[in-house]
C-alpha atoms as a PDB file:
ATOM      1  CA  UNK A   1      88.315 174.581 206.368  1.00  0.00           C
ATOM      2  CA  UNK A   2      87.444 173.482 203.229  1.00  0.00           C
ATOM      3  CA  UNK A   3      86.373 175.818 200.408  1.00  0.00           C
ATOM      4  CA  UNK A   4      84.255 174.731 197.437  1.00  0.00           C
ATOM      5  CA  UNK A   5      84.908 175.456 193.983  1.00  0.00           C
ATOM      6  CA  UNK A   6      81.522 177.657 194.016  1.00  0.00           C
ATOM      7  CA  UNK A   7      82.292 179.315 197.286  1.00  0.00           C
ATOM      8  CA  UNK A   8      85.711 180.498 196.101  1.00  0.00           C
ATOM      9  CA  UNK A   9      84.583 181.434 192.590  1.00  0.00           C
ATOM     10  CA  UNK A  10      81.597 183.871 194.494  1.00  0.00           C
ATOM     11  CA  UNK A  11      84.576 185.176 197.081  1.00  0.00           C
ATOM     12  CA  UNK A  12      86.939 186.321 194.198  1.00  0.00           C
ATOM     13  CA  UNK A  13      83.711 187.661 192.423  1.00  0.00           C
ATOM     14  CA  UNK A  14      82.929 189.963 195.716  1.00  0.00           C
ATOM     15  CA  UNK A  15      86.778 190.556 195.654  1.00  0.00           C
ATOM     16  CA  UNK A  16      87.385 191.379 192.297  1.00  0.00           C
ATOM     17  CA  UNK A  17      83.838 193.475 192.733  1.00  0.00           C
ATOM     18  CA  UNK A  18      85.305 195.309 195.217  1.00  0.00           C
ATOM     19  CA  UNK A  19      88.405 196.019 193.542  1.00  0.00           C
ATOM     20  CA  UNK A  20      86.898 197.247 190.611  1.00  0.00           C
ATOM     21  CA  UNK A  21      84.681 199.524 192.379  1.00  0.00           C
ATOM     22  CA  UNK A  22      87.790 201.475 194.253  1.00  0.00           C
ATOM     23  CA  UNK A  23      88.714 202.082 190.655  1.00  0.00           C
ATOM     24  CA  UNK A  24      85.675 203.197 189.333  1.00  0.00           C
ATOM     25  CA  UNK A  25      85.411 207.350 190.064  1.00  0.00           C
ATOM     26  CA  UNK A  26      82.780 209.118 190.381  1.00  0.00           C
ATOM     27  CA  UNK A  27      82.106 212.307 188.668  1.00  0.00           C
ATOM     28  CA  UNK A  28      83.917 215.439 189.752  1.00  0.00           C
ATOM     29  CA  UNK A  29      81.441 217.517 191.023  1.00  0.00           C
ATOM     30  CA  UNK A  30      80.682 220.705 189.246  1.00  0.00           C
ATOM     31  CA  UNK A  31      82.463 223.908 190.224  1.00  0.00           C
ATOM     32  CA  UNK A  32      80.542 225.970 192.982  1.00  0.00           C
ATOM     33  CA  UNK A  33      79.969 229.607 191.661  1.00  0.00           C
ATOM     34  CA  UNK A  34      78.394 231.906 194.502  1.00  0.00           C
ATOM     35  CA  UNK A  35      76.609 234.737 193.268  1.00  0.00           C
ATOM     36  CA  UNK A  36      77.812 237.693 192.336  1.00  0.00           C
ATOM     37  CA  UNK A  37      79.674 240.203 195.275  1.00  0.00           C
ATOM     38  CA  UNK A  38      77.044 243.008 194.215  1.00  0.00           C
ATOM     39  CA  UNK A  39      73.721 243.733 193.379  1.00  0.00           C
ATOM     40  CA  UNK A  40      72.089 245.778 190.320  1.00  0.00           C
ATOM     41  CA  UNK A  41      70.391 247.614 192.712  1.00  0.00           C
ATOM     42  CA  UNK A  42      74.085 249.074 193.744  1.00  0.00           C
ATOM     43  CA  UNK A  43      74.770 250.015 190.231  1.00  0.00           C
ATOM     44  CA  UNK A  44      71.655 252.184 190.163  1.00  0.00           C
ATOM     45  CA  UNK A  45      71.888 255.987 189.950  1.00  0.00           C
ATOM     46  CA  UNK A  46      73.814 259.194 188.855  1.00  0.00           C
ATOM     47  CA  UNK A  47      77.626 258.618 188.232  1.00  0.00           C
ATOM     48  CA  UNK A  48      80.838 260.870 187.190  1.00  0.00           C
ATOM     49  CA  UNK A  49      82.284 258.425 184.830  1.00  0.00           C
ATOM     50  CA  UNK A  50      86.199 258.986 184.014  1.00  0.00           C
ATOM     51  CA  UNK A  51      88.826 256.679 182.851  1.00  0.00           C
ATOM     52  CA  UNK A  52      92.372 255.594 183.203  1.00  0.00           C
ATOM     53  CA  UNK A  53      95.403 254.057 181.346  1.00  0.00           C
ATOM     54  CA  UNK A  54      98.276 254.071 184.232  1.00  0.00           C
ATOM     55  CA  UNK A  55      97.526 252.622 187.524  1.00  0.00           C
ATOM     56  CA  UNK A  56      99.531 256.449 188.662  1.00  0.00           C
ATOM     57  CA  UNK A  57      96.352 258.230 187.513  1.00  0.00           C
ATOM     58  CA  UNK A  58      93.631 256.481 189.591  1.00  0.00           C
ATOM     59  CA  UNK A  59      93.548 259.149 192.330  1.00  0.00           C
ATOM     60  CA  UNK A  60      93.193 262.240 189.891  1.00  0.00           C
ATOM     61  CA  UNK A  61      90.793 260.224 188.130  1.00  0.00           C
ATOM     62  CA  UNK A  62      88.425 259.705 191.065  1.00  0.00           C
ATOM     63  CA  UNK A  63      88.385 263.672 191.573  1.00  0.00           C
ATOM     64  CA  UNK A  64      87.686 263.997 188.083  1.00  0.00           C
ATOM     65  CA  UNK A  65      84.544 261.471 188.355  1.00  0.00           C
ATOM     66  CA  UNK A  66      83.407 263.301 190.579  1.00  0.00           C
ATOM     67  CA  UNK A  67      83.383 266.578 188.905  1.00  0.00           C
ATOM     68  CA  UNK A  68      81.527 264.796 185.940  1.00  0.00           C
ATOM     69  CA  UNK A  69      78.762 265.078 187.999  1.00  0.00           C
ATOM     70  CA  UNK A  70      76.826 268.002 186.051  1.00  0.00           C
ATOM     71  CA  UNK A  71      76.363 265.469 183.233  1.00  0.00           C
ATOM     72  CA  UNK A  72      75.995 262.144 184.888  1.00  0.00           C
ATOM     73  CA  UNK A  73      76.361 258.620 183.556  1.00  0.00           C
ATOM     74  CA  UNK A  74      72.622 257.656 184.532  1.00  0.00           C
ATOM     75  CA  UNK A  75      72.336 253.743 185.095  1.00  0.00           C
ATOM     76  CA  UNK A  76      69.079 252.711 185.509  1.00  0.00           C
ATOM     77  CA  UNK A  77      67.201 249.243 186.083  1.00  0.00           C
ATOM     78  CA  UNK A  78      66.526 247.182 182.959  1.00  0.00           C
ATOM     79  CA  UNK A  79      63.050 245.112 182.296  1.00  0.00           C
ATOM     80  CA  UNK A  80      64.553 241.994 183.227  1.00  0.00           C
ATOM     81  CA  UNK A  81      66.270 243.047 186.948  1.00  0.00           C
ATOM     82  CA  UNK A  82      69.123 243.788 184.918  1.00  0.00           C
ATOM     83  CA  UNK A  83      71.122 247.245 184.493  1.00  0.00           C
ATOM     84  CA  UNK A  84      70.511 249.731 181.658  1.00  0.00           C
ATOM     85  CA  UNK A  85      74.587 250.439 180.422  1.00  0.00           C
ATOM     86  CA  UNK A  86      76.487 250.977 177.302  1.00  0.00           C
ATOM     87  CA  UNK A  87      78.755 248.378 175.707  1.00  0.00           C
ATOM     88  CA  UNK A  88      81.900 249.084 174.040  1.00  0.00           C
ATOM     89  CA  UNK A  89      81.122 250.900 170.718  1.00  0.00           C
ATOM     90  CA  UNK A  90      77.463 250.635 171.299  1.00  0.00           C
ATOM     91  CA  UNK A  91      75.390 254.327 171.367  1.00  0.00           C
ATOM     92  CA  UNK A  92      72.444 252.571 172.545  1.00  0.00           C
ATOM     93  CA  UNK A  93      72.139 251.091 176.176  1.00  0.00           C
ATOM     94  CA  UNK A  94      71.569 247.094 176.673  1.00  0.00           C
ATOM     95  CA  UNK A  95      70.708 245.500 179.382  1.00  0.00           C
ATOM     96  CA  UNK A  96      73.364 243.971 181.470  1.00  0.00           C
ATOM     97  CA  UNK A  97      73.779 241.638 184.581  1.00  0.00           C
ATOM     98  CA  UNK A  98      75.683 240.800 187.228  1.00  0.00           C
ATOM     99  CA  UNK A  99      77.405 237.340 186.872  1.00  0.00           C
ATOM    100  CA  UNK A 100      79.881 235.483 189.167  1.00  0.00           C
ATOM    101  CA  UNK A 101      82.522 233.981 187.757  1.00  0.00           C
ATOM    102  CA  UNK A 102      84.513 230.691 188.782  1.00  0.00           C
ATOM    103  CA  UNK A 103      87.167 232.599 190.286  1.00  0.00           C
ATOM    104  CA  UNK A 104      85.194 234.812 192.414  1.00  0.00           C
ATOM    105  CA  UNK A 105      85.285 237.916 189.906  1.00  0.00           C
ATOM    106  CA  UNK A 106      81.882 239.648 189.284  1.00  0.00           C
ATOM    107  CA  UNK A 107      81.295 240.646 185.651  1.00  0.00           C
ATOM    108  CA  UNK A 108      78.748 242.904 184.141  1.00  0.00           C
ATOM    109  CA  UNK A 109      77.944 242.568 180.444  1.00  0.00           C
ATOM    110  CA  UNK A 110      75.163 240.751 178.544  1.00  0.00           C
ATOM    111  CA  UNK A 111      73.503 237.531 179.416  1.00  0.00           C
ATOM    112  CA  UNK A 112      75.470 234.150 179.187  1.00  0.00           C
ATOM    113  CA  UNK A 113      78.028 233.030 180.245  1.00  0.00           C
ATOM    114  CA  UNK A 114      80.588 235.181 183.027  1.00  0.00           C
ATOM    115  CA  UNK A 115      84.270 236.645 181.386  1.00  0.00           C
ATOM    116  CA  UNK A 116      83.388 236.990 177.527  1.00  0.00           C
ATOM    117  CA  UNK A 117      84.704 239.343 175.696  1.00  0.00           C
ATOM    118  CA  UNK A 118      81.631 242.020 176.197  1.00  0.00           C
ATOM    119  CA  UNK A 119      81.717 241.601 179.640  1.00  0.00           C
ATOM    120  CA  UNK A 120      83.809 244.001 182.488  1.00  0.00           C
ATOM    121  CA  UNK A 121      85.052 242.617 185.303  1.00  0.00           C
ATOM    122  CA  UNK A 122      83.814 245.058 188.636  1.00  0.00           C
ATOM    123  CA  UNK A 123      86.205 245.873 191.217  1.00  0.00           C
ATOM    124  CA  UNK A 124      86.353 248.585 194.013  1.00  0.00           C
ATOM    125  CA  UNK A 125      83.207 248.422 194.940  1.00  0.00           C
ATOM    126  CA  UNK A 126      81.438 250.801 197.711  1.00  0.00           C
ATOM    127  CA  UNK A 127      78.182 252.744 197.817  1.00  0.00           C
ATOM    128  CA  UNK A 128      79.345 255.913 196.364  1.00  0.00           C
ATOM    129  CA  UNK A 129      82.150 254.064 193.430  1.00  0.00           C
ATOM    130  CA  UNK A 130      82.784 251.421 191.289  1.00  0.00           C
ATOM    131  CA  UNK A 131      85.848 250.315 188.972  1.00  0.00           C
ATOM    132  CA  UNK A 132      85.615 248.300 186.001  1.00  0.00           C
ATOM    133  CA  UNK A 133      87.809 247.266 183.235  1.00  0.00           C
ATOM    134  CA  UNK A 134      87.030 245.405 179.861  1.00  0.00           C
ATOM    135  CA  UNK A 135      87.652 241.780 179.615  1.00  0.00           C
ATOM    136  CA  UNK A 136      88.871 242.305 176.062  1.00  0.00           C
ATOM    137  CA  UNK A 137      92.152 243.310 175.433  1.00  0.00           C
ATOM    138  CA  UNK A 138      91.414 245.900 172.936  1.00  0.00           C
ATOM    139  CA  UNK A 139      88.307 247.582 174.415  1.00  0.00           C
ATOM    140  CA  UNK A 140      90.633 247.724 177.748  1.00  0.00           C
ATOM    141  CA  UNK A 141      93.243 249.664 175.848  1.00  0.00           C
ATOM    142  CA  UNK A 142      90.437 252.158 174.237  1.00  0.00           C
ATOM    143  CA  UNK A 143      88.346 252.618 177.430  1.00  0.00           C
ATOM    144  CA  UNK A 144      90.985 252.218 179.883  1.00  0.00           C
ATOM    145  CA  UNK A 145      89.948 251.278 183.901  1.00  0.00           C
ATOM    146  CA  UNK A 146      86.305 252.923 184.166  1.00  0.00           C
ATOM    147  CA  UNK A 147      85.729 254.402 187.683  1.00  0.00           C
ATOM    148  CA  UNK A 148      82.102 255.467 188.847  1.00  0.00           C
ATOM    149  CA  UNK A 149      81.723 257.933 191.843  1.00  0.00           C
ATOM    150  CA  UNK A 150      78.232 257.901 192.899  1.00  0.00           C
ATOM    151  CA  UNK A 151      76.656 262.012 192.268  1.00  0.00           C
ATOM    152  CA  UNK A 152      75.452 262.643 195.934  1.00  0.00           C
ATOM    153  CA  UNK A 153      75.699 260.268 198.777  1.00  0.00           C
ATOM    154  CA  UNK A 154      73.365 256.893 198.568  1.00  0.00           C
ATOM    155  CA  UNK A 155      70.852 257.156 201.054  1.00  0.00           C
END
């Protein structure tokens, strides 16, 4: 078989084409972030708010939420879908949201992007409670681990 100086110059092109394009990578595609593990509509209501500093004291501290209940933490839905809630040093309640983050944490705090500093990461999560606990180191140590138990049963 004879091969022509044209024929073998197009063969190594394809060849050296197809070389080239096992080293040419795509993209990586962009991380997958499900939505968030809970709902505003969860976070609405009448709650005994207490907080903690040692993991020892979470039990006392959910009995104490729940005597807060004759002056309730009242969370209630913001204009947006959002949640009406304090943030740290704030006397006036902002509308928060939900927000997944990449590793599967669900943070509450203001719009943008999910684990910033004004943001609280929920955990513990039924109908009647809710934990949460600042993202930022400081407001953590000032507020401690924020439990919510829900004042009456949700229907």
């Amino acid at each position: 078989m004879r091969i022509t100086v044209r024929g073998g110059a197009v063969a190594l092109g394809v060849a050296a084409a197809a070389f080239l394009a096992g080293c040419v990578s795509e993209p990586a595609p962009a991380p997958v972030i499900a939505a968030p593990a809970v709902s505003s509509d969860q976070l609405l209501g009448k709650w005994g708010l207490v907080s903690y500093h040692r993991d020892s004291d979470r039990e006392r501290t959910i009995k104490e939420a729940k005597a807060q209940c004759n002056k309730p933490y009242v969370i209630t839905k913001g204009p947006n879908g959002g949640v009406m809630m304090n943030l740290a040093d704030q006397p006036e309640k902002s509308e928060l949201v939900l927000k997944a983050g990449k590793d599967g944490v669900t943070y509450l705090g203001p719009p943008g992007d999910a684990g910033t500093a004004d943001d609280r990461e929920i955990s513990n999560i039924d109908a009647n409670s809710f934990t949460t606990i600042w993202v930022d180191p400081d407001n953590a140590a000032r507020y401690g681990t924020m439990v919510y138990e829900r004042c009456g049963k949700k229907a």
